[in-house]
PDB file of N, CA and C in Angstrom:
ATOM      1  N   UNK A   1      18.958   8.458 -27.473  1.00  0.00           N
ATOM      2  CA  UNK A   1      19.417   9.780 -27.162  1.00  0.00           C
ATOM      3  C   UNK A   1      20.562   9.691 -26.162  1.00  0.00           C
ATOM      4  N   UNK A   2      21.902  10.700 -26.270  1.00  0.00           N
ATOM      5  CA  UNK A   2      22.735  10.884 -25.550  1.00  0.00           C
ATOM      6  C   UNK A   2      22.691  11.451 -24.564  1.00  0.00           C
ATOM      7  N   UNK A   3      22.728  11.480 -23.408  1.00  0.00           N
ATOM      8  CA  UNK A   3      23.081  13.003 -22.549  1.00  0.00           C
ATOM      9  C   UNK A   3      24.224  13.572 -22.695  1.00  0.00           C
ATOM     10  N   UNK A   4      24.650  14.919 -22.623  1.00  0.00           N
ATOM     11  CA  UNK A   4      25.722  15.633 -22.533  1.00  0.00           C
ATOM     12  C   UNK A   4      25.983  16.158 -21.080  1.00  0.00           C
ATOM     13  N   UNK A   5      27.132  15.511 -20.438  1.00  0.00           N
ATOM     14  CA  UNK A   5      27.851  15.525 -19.321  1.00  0.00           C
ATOM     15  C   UNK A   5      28.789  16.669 -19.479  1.00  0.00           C
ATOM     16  N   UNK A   6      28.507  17.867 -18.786  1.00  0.00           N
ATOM     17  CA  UNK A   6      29.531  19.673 -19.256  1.00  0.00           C
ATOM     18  C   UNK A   6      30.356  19.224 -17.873  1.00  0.00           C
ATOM     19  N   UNK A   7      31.462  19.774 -18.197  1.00  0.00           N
ATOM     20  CA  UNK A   7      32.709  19.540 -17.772  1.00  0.00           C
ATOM     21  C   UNK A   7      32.375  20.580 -15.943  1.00  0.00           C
ATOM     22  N   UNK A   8      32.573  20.852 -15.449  1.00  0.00           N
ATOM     23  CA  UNK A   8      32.485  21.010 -14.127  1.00  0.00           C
ATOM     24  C   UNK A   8      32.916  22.900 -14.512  1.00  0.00           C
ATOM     25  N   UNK A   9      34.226  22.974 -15.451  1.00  0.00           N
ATOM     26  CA  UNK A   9      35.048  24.154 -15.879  1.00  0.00           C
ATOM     27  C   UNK A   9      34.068  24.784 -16.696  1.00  0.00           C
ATOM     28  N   UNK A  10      32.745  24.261 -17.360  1.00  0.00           N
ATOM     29  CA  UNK A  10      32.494  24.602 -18.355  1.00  0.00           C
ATOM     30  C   UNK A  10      30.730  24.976 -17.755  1.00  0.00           C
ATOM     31  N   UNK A  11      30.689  24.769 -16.380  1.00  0.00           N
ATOM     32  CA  UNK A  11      29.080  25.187 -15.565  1.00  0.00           C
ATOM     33  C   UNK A  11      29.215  26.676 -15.526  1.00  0.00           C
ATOM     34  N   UNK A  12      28.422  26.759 -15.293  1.00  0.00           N
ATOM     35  CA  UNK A  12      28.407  28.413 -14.736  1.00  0.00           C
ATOM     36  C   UNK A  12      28.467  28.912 -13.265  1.00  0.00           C
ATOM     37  N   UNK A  13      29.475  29.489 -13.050  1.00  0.00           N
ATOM     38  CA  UNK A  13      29.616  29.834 -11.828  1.00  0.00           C
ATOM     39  C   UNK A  13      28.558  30.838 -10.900  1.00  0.00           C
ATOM     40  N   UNK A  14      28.116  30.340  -9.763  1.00  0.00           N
ATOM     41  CA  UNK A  14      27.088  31.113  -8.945  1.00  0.00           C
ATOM     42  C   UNK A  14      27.731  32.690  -8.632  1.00  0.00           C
ATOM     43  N   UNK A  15      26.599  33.593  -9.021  1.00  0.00           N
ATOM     44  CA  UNK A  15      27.057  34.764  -8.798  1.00  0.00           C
ATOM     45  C   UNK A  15      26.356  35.882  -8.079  1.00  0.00           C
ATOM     46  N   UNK A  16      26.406  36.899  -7.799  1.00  0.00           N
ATOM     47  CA  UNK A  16      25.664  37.347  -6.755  1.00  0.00           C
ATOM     48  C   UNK A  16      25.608  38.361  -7.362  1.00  0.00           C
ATOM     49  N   UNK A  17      23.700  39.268  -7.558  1.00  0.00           N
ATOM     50  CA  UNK A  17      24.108  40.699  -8.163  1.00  0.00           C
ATOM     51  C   UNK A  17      24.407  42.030  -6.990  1.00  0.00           C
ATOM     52  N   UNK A  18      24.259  42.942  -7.609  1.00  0.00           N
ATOM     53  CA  UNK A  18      23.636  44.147  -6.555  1.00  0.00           C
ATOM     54  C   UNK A  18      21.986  43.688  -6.255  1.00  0.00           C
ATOM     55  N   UNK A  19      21.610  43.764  -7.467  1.00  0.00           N
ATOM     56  CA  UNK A  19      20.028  43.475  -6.657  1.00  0.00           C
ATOM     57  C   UNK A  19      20.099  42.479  -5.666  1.00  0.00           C
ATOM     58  N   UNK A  20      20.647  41.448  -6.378  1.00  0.00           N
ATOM     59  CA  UNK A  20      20.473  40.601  -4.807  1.00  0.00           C
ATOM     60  C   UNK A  20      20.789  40.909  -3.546  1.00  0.00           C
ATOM     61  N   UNK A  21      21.742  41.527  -3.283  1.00  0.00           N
ATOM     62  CA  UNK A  21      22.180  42.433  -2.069  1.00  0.00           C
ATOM     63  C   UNK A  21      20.869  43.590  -1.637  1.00  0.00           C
ATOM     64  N   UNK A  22      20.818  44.034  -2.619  1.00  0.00           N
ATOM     65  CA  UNK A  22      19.519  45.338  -2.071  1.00  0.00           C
ATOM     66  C   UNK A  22      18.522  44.328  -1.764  1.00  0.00           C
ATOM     67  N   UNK A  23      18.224  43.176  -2.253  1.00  0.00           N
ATOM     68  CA  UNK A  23      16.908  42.604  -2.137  1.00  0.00           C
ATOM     69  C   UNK A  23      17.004  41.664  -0.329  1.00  0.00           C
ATOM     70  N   UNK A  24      18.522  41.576  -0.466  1.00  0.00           N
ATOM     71  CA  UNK A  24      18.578  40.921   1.563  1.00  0.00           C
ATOM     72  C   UNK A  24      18.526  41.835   2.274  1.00  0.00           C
ATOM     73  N   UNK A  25      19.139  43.182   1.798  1.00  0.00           N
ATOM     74  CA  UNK A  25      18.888  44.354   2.718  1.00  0.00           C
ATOM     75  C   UNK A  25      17.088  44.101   2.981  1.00  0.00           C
ATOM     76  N   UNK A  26      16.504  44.476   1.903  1.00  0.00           N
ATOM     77  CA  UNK A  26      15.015  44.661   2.413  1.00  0.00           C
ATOM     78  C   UNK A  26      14.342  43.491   3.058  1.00  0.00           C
ATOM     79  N   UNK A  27      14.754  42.364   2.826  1.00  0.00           N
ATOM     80  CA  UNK A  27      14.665  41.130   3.785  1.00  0.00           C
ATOM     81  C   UNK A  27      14.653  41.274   5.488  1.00  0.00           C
ATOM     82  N   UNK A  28      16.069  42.105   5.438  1.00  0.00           N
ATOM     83  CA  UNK A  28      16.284  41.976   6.770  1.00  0.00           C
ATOM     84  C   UNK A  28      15.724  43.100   7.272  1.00  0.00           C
ATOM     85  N   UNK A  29      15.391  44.498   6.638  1.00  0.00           N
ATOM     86  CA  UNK A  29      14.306  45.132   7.167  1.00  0.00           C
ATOM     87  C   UNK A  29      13.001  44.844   7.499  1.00  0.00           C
ATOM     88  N   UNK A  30      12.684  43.811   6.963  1.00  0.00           N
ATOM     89  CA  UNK A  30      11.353  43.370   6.767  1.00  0.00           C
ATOM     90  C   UNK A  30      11.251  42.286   8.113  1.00  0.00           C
ATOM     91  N   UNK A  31      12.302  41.350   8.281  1.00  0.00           N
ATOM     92  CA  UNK A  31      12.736  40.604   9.538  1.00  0.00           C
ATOM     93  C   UNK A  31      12.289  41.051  10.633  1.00  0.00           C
ATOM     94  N   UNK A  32      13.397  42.718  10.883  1.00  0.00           N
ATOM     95  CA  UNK A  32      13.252  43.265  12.254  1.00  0.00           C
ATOM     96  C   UNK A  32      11.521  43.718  12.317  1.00  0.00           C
ATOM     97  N   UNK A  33      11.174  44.522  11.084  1.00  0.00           N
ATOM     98  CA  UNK A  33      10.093  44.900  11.479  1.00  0.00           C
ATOM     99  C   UNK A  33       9.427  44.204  12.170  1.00  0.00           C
ATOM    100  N   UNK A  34       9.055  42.881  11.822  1.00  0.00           N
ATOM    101  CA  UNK A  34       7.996  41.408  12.314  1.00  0.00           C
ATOM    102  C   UNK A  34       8.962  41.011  13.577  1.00  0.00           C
ATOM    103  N   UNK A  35       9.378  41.157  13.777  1.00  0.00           N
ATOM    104  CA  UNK A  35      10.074  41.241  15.347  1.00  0.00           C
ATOM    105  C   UNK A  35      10.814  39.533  15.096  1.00  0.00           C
ATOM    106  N   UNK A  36      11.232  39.314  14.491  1.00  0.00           N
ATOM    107  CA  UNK A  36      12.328  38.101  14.078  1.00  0.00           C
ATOM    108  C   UNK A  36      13.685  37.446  14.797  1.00  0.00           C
ATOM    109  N   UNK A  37      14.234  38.795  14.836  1.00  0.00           N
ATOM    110  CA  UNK A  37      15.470  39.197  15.922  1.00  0.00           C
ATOM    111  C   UNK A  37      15.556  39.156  17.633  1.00  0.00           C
ATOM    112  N   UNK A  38      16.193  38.783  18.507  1.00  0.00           N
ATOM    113  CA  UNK A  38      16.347  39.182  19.798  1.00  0.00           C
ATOM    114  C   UNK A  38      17.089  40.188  19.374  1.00  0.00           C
ATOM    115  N   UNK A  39      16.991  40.779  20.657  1.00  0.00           N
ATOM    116  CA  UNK A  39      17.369  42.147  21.286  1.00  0.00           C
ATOM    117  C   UNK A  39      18.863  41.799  21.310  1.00  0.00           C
ATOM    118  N   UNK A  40      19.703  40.943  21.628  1.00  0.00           N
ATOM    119  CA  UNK A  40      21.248  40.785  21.251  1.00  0.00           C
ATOM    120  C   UNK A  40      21.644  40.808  19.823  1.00  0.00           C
ATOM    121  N   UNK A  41      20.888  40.324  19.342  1.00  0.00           N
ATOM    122  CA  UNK A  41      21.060  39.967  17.686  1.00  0.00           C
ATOM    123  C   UNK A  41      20.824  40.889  17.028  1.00  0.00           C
ATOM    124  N   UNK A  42      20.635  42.175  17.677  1.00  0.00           N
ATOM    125  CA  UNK A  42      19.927  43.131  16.711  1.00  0.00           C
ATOM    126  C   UNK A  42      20.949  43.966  16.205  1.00  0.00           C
ATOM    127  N   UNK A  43      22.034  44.393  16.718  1.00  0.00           N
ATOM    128  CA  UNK A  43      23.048  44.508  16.404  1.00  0.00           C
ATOM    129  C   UNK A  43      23.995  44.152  15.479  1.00  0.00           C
ATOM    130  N   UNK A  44      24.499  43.066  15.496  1.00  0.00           N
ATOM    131  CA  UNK A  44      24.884  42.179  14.496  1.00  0.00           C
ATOM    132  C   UNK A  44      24.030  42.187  13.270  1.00  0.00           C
ATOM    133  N   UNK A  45      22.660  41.984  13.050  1.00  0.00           N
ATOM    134  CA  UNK A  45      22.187  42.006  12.267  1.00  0.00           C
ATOM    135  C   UNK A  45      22.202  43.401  11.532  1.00  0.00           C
ATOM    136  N   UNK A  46      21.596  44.920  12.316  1.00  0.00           N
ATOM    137  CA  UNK A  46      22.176  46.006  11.971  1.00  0.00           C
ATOM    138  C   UNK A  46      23.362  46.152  11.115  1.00  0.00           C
ATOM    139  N   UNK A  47      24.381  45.852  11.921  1.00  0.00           N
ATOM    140  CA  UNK A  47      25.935  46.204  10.852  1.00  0.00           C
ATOM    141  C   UNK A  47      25.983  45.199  10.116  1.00  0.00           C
ATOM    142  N   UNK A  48      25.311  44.052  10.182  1.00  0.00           N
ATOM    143  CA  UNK A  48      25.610  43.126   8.322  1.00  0.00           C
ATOM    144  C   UNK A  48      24.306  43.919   7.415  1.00  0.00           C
ATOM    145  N   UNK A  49      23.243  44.222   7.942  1.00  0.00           N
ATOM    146  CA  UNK A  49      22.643  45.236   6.833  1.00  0.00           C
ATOM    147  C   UNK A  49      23.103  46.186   6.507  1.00  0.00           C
ATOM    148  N   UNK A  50      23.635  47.295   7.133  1.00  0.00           N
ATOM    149  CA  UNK A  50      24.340  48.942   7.058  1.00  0.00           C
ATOM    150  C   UNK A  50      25.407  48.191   5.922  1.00  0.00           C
ATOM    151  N   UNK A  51      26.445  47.380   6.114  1.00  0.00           N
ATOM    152  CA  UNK A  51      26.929  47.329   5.575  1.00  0.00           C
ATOM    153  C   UNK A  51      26.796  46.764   3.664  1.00  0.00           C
ATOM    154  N   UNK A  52      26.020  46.081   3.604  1.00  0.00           N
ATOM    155  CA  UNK A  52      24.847  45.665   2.329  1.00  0.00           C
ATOM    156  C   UNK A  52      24.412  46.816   1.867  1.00  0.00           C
ATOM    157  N   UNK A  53      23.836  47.467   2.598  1.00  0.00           N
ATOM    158  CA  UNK A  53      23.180  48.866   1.992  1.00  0.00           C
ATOM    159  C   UNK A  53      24.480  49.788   1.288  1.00  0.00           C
ATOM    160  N   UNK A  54      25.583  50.188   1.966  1.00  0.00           N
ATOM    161  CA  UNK A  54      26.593  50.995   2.012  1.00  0.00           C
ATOM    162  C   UNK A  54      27.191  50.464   0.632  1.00  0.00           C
ATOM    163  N   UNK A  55      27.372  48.805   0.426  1.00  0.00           N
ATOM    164  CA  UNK A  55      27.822  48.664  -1.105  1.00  0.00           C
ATOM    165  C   UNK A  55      27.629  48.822  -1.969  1.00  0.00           C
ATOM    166  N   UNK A  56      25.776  48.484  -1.777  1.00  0.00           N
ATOM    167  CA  UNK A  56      25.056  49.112  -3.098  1.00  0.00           C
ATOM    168  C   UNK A  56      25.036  49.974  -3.507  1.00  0.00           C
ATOM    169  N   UNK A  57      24.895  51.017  -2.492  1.00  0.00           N
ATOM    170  CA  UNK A  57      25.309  52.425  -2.731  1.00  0.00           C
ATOM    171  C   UNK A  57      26.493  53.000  -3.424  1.00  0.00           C
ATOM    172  N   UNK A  58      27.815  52.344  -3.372  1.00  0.00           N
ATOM    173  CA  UNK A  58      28.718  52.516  -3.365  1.00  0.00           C
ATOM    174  C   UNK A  58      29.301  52.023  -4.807  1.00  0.00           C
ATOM    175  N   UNK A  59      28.041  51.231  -5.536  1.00  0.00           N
ATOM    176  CA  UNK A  59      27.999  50.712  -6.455  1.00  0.00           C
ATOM    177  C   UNK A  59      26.959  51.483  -7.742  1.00  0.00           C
ATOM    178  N   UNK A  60      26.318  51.860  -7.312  1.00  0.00           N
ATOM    179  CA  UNK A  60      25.467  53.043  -7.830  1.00  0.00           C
ATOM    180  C   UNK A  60      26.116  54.381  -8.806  1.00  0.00           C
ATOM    181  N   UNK A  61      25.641  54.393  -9.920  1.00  0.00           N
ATOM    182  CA  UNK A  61      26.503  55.393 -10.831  1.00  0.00           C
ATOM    183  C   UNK A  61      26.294  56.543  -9.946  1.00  0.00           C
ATOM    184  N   UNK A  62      26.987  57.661 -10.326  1.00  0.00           N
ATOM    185  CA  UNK A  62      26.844  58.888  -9.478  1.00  0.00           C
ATOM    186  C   UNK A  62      25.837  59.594 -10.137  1.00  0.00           C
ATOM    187  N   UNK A  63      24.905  60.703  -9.418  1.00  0.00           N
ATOM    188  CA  UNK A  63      23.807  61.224  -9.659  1.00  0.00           C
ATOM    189  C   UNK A  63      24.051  62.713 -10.015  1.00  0.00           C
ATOM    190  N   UNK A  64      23.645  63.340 -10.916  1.00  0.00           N
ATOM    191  CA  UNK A  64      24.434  64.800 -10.849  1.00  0.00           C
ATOM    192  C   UNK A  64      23.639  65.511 -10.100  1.00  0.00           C
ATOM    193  N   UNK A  65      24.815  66.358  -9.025  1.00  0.00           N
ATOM    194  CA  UNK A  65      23.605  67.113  -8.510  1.00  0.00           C
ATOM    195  C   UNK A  65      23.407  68.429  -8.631  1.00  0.00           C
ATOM    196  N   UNK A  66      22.883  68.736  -9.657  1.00  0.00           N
ATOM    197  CA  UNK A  66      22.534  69.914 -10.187  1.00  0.00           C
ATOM    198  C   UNK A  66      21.280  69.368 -11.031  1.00  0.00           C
ATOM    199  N   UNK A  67      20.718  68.399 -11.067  1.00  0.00           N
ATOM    200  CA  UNK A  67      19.338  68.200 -11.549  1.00  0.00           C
ATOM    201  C   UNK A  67      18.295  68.126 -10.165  1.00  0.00           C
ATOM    202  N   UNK A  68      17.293  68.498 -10.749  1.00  0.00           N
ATOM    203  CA  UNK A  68      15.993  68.618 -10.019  1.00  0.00           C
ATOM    204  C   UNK A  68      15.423  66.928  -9.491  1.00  0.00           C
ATOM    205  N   UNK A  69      15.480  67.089  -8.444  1.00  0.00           N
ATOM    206  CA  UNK A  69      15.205  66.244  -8.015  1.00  0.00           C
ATOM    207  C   UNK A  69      13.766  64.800  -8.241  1.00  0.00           C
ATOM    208  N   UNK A  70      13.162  65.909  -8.941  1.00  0.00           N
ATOM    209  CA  UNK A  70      12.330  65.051  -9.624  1.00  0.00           C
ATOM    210  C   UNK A  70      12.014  64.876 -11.422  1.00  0.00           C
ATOM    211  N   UNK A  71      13.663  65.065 -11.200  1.00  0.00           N
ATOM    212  CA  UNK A  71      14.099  64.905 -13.209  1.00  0.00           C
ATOM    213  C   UNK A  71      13.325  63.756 -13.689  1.00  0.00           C
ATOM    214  N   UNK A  72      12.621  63.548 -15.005  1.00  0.00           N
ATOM    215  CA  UNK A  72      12.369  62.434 -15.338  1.00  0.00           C
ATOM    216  C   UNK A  72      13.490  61.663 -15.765  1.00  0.00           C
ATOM    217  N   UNK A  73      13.326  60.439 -15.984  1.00  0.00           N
ATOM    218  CA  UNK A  73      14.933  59.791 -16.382  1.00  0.00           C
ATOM    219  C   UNK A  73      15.007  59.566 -17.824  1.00  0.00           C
ATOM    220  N   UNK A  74      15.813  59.858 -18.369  1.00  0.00           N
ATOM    221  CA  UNK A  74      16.034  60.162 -20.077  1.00  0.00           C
ATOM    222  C   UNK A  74      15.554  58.815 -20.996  1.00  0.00           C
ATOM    223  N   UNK A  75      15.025  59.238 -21.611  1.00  0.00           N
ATOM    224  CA  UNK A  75      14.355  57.649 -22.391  1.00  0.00           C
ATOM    225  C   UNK A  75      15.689  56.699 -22.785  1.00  0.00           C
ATOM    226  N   UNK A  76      17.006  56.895 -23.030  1.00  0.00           N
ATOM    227  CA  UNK A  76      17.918  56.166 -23.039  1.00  0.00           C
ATOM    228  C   UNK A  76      18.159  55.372 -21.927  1.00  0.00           C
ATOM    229  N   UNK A  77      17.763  56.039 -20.780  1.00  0.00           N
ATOM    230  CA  UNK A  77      17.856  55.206 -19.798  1.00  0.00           C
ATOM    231  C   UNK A  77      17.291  54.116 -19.491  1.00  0.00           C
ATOM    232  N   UNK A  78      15.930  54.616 -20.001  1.00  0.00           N
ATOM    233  CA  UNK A  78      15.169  53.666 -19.449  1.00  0.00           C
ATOM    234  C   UNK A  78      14.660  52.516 -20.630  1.00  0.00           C
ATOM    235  N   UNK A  79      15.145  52.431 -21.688  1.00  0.00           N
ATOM    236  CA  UNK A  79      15.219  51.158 -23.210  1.00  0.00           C
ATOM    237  C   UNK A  79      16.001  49.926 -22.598  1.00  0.00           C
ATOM    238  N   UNK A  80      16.722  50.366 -21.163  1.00  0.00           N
ATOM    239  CA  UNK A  80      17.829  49.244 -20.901  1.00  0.00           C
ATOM    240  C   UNK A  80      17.242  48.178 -20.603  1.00  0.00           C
TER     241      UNK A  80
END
């Protein structure tokens, strides 16, 4: 048997989703809660979360708002 050696051009490049972002946000909520952080660091840590949160968001289709807030979500939506 051969091995096949893929060209370096031809790997797949590491990529990062939104979930993964929402999923460090809740990380680092989960951090401070358990008291993880000093009291200097808490800051810093704050605005690299706010800011994580703010993309996802920002990444998020828009919501119409003129539906009821507890619309069910259309079965098209949810086949995805």
């Amino acid at each position: 048997m051969t091995e096949q050696v893929q060209n370096p051009a031809q790997q797949e490049a590491p990529a990062v989703t939104l979930q993964d972002l929402a999923m460090a946000a809740r990380i680092i909520d989960l951090a401070v809660e358990r008291g993880a952080f000093k009291g200097a660091e808490a800051s810093t840590v704050g605005l690299c979360r706010d800011r994580l949160v703010a993309f996802v968001q920002s990444q998020q289709p828009a919501q119409d708002p003129n539906a009821p807030k507890d619309a069910p979500v259309p079965p098209s939506a949810s086949a995805q």
